[in-house]
Protein backbone atom coordinates (compact mmCIF):
# COMPACT_ATOMS: atom_id res chain seq x y z
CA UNK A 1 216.26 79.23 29.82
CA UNK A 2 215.92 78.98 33.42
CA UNK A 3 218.01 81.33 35.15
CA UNK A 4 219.16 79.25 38.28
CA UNK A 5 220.63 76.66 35.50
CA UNK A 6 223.26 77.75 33.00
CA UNK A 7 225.03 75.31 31.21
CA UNK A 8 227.87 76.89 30.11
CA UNK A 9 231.76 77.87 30.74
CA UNK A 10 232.34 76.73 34.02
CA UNK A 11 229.18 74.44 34.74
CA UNK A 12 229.94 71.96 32.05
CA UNK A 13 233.35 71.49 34.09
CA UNK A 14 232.05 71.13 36.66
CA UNK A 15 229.31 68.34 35.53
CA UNK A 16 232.24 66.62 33.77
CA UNK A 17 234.55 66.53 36.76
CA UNK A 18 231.66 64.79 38.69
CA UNK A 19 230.86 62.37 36.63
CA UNK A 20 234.43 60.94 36.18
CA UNK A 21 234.77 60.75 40.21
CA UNK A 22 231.44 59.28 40.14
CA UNK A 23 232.45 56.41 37.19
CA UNK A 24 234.41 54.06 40.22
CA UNK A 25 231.35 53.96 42.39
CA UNK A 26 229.74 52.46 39.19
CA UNK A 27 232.47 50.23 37.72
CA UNK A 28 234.50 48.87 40.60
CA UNK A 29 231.42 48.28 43.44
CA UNK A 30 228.39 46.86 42.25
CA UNK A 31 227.83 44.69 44.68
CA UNK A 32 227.13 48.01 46.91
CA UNK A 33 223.95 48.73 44.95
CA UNK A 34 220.67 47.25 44.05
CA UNK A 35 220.23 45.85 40.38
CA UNK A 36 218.47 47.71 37.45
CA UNK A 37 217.81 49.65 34.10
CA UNK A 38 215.91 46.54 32.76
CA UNK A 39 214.98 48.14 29.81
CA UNK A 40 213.25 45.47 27.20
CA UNK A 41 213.87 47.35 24.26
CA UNK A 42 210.02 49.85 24.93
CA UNK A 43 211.53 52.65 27.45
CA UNK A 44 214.25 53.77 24.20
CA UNK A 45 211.65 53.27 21.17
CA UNK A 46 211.16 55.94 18.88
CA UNK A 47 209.47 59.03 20.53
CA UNK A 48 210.91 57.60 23.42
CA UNK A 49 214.36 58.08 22.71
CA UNK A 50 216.66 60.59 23.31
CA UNK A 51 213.88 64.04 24.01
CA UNK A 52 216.76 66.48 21.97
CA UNK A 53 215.50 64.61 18.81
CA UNK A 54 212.27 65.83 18.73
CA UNK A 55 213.25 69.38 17.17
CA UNK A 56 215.40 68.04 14.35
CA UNK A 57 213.96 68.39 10.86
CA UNK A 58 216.25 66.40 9.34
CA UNK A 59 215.19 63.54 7.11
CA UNK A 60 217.58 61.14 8.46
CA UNK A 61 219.50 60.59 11.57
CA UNK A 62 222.21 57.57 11.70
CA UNK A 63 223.94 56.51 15.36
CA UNK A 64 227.07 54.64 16.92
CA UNK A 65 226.31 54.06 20.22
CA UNK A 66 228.39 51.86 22.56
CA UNK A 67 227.54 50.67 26.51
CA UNK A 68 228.65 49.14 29.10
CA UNK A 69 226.81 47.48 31.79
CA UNK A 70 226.93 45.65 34.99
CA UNK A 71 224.83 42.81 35.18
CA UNK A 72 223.53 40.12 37.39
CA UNK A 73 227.01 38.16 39.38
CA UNK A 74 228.77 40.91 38.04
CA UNK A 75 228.34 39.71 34.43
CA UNK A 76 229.95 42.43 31.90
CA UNK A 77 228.18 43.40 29.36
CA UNK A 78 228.94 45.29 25.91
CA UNK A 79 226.87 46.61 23.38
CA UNK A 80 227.69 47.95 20.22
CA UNK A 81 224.08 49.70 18.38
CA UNK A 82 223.45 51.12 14.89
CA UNK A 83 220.55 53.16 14.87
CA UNK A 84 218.67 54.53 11.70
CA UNK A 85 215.74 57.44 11.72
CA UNK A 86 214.04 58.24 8.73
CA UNK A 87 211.57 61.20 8.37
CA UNK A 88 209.45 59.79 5.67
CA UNK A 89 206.91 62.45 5.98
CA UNK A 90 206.06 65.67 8.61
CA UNK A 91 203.55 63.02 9.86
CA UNK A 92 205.71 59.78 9.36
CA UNK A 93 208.75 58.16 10.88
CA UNK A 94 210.41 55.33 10.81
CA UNK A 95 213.45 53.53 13.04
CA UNK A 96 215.49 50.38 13.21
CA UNK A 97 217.81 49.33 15.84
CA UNK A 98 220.46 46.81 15.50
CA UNK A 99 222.63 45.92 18.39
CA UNK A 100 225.31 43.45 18.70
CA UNK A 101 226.59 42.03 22.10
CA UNK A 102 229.19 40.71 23.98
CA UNK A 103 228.80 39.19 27.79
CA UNK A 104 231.48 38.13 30.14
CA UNK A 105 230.89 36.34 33.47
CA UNK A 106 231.77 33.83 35.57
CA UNK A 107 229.99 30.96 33.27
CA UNK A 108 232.00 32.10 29.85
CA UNK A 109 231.20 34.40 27.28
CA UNK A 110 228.78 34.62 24.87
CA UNK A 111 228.18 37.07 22.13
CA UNK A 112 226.56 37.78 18.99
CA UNK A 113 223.56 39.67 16.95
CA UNK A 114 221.07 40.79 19.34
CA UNK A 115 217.19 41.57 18.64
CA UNK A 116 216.14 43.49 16.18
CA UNK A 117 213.92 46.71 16.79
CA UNK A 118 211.56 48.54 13.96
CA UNK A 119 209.11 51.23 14.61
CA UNK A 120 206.54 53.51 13.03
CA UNK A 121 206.07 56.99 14.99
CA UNK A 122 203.57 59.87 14.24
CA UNK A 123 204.10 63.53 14.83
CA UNK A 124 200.97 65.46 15.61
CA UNK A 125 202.04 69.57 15.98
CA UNK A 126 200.74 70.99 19.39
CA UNK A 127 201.71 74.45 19.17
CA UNK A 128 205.04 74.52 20.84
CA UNK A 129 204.84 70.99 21.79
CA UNK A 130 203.99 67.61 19.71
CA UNK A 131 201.90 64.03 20.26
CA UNK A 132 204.27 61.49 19.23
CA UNK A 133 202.09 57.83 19.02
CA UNK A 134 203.83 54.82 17.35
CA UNK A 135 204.23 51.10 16.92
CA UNK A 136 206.88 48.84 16.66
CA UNK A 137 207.94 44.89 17.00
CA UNK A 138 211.24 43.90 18.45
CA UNK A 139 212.10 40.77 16.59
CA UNK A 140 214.01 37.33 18.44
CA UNK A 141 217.65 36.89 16.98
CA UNK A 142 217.69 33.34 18.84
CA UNK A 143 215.83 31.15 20.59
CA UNK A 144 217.55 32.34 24.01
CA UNK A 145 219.54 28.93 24.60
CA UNK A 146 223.43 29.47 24.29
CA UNK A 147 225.34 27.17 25.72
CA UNK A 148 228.69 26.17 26.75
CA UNK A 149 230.15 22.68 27.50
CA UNK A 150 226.84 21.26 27.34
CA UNK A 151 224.71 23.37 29.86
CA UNK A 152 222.24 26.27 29.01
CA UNK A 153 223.36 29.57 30.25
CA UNK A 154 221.39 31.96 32.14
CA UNK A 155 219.24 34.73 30.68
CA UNK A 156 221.79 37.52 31.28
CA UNK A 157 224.56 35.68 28.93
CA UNK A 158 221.91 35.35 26.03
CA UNK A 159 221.89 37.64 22.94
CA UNK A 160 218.25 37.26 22.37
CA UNK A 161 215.23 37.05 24.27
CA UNK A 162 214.11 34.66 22.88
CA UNK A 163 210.59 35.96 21.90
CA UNK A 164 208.85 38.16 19.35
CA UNK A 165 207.01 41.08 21.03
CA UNK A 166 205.02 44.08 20.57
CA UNK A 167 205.48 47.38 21.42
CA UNK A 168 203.26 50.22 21.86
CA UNK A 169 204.33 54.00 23.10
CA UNK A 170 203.37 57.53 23.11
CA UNK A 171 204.83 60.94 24.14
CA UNK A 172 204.01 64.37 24.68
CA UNK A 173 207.16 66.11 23.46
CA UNK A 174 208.08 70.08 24.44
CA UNK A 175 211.26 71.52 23.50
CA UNK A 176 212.16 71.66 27.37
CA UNK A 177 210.67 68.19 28.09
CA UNK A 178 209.00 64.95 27.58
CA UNK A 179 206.45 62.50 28.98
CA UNK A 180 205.93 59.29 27.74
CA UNK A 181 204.15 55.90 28.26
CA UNK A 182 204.78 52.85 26.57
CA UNK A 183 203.69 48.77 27.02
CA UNK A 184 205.74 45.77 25.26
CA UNK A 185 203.61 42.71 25.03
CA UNK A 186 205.54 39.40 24.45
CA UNK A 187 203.52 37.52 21.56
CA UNK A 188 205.34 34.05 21.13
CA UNK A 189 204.62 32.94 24.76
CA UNK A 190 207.83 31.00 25.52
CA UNK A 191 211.40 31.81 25.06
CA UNK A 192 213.81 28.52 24.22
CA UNK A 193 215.86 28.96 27.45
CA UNK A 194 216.80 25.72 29.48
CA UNK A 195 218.47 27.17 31.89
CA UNK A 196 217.82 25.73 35.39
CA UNK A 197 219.01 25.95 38.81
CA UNK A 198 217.41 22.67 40.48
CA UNK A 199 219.56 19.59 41.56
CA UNK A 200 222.49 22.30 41.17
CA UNK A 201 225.06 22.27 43.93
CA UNK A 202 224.77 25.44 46.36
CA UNK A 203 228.50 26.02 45.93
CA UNK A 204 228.15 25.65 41.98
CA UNK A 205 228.73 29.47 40.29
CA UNK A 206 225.54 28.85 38.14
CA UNK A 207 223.27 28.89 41.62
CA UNK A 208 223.56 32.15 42.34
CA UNK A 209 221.26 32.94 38.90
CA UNK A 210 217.80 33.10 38.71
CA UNK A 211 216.32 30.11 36.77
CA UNK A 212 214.95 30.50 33.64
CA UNK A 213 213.80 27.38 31.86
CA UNK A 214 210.88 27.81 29.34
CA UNK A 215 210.44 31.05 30.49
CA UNK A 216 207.39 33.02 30.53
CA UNK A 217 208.03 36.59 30.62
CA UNK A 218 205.40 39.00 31.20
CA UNK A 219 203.87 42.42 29.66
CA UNK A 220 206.04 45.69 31.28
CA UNK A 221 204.54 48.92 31.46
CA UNK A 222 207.35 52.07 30.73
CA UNK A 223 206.38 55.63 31.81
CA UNK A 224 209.57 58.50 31.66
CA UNK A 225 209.95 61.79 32.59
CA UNK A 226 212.64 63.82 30.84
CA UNK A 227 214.15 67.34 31.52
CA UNK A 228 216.41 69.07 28.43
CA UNK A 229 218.43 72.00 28.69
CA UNK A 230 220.27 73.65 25.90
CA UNK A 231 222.89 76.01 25.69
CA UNK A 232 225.53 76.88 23.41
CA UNK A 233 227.06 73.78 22.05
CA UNK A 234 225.84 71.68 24.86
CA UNK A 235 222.56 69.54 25.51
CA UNK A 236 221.81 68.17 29.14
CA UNK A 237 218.79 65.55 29.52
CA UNK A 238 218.37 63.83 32.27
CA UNK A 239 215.20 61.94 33.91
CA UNK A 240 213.32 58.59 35.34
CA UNK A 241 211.90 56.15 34.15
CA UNK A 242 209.45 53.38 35.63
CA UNK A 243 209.33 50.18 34.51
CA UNK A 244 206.75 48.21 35.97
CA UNK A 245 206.14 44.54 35.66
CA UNK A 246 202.41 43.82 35.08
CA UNK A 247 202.59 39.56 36.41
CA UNK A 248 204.76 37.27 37.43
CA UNK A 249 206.66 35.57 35.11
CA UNK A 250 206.82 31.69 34.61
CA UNK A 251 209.27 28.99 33.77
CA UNK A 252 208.15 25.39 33.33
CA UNK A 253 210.12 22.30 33.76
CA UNK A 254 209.57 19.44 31.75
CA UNK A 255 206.12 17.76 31.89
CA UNK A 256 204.96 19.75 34.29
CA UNK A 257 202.73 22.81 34.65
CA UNK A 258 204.00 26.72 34.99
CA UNK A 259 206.20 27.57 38.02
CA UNK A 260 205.11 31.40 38.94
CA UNK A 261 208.31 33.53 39.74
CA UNK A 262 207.06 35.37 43.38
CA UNK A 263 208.85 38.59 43.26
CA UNK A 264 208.78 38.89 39.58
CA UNK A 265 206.45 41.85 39.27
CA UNK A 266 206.59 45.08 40.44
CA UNK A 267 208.47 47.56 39.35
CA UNK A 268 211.88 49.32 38.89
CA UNK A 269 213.05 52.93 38.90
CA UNK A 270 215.92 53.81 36.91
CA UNK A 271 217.43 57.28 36.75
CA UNK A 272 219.24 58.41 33.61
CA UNK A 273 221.44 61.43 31.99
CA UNK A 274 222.79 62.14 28.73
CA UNK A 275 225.21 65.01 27.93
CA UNK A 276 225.75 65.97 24.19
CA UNK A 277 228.05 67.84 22.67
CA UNK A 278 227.66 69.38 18.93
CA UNK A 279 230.95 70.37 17.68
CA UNK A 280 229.81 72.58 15.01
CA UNK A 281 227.23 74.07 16.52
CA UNK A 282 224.38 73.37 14.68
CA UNK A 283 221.75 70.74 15.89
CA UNK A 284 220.91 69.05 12.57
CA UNK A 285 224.56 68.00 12.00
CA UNK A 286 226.88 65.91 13.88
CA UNK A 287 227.11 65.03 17.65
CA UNK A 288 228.52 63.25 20.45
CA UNK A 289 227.51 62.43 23.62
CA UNK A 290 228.18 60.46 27.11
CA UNK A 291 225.20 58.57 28.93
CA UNK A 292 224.50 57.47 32.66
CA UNK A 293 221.71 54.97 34.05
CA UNK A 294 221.32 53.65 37.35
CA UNK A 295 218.14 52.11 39.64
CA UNK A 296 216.65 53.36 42.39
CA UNK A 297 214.24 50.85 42.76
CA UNK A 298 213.96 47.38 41.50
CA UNK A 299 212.40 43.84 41.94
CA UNK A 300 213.64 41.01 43.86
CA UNK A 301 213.33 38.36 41.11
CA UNK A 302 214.63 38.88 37.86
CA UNK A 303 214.77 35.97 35.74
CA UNK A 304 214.92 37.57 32.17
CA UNK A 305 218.69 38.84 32.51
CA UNK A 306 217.88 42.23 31.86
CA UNK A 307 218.82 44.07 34.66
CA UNK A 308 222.26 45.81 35.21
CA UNK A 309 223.64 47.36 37.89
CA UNK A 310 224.79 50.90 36.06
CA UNK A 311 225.40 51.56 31.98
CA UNK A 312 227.48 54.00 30.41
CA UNK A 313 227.81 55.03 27.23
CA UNK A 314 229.20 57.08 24.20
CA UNK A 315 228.06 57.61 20.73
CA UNK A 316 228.17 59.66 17.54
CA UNK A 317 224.92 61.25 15.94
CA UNK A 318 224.87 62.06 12.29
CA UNK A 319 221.48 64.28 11.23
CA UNK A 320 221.52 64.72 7.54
């Protein structure tokens, strides 16, 4: 343990105190910041989840997780996951994800199952560290086209994306810290969205989203960095992750031929924390702990609803 970092006693206090005067800047004014954290399911998959579970030998690990997030026009977004881990052998792993959501904006509300995630991860022993590939699909609940009185909504009201797509990852995972890469490649081209901003009236609320008819999205490229401290009772993670859009995306009108999205690409830098708490003391038991994203860095255009403005979160870790 580094000696210019202690996280104990005092510290913790004073980490807690900061983030609670920080939580206005992040839930009252988000029109102050830039828009971000659009995580399509790759930059949390298996190995590159949460870096404290790489040391837990337990066979399986269930989590409660709820967020909150700011999204595009202010939309507010909740999310309610069940997570399962299962250690099926010291090479073997397996994980599914299943979130439910509810979104509230200036169009209506919309909420419902949300896409399913399953993934396969290997654990290869490098002395102190370990190589963590692994493989995974996160599967459309929808066909991305809720509506209400009549008209499609936008991409950040939508449960679903709308498509079935492939993920690949890998880590390097150290007790003290993680790197990891990952790429999710959409595989059913289209999503069943029909939302559309053209012949809309300037002062009409739905203007002001990005259009999103038939779209097209594109592959993203993940790579993270994450720092873990432990001490006592108490874990502290906290790193950055780049997102990075490989091409523009597309919608397409009807009977006509792919509109490309300028601004679409690119990337976005998000930086996050997590702060866990295990009541008993012992890592392969029960914990909870408090989560933070925010950007840094994102791209003009972002018609697949998945950026927010900030996300916080809570949850409850069972290791048994």
């Amino acid at each position: 343990m580094p000696t210019y970092f202690k996280l104990e006693g005092s510290n913790v206090k004073r980490i807690l105190f900061s983030i609670l005067r920080l939580l206005p800047l992040f839930l009252i004014a988000p029109e102050a910041r830039a828009q971000g954290c659009s995580d399509a399911g790759v930059c949390t998959v298996g190995s590159l989840g949460v870096a404290a579970d790489s040391g837990s030998s337990s066979r399986h690990t269930l989590q409660l997780a709820y967020q909150f997030a700011l999204g595009e026009q202010s939309t507010q977004q909740h999310f309610l996951t069940a997570q399962w881990d299962a250690r099926l052998s010291d090479l073997w792993s397996f994980q599914v994800k299943l979130p439910v959501q509810w979104v509230h904006g200036n169009l209506g509300n919309h909420g419902g199952l949300g896409d399913v995630t399953t993934s396969f991860n290997a654990n290869i022993p490098l002395g102190r560290a370990a190589f963590r590939p692994g493989a995974g699909m996160r599967w459309n609940s929808s066909d991305a086209n809720a509506m209400r009185d009549g008209r499609a909504l936008p991409m950040p009201y939508q449960r679903s994306l709308g498509t079935k797509d492939l993920l690949v990852f890998t880590a390097l995972v150290h007790p003290r810290w993680r790197f990891g890469a990952g790429i999710q490649l959409p595989l059913s081209g289209e999503s069943g969205n029909q939302f559309d901003t053209l012949g809309l009236n300037p002062s009409d609320r739905a203007y002001a989203y990005f259009p999103s008819v038939n779209l097209d999205r594109k592959p993203d490229l993940a790579l993270r960095y994450d720092r873990l401290w432990q001490r006592g009772n108490w874990d502290m993670e906290t790193g950055m992750v780049l997102i990075w859009k490989l091409q523009e995306a597309t919608i397409r009108r009807t009977n006509e031929l792919p509109i490309e999205l300028e601004g679409s690409d690119g990337p976005t830098l998000n930086l996050a924390a997590v702060l866990r708490y295990f009541p008993g003391g012992d890592r392969q038991g029960q914990s909870l702990a408090i989560s933070w994203a925010n950007p840094v860095h994102v791209r003009p255009v972002r018609p697949d609803g998945l950026t927010r403005s900030a996300i916080l979160g809570i949850s409850w870790q069972n290791r048994f």
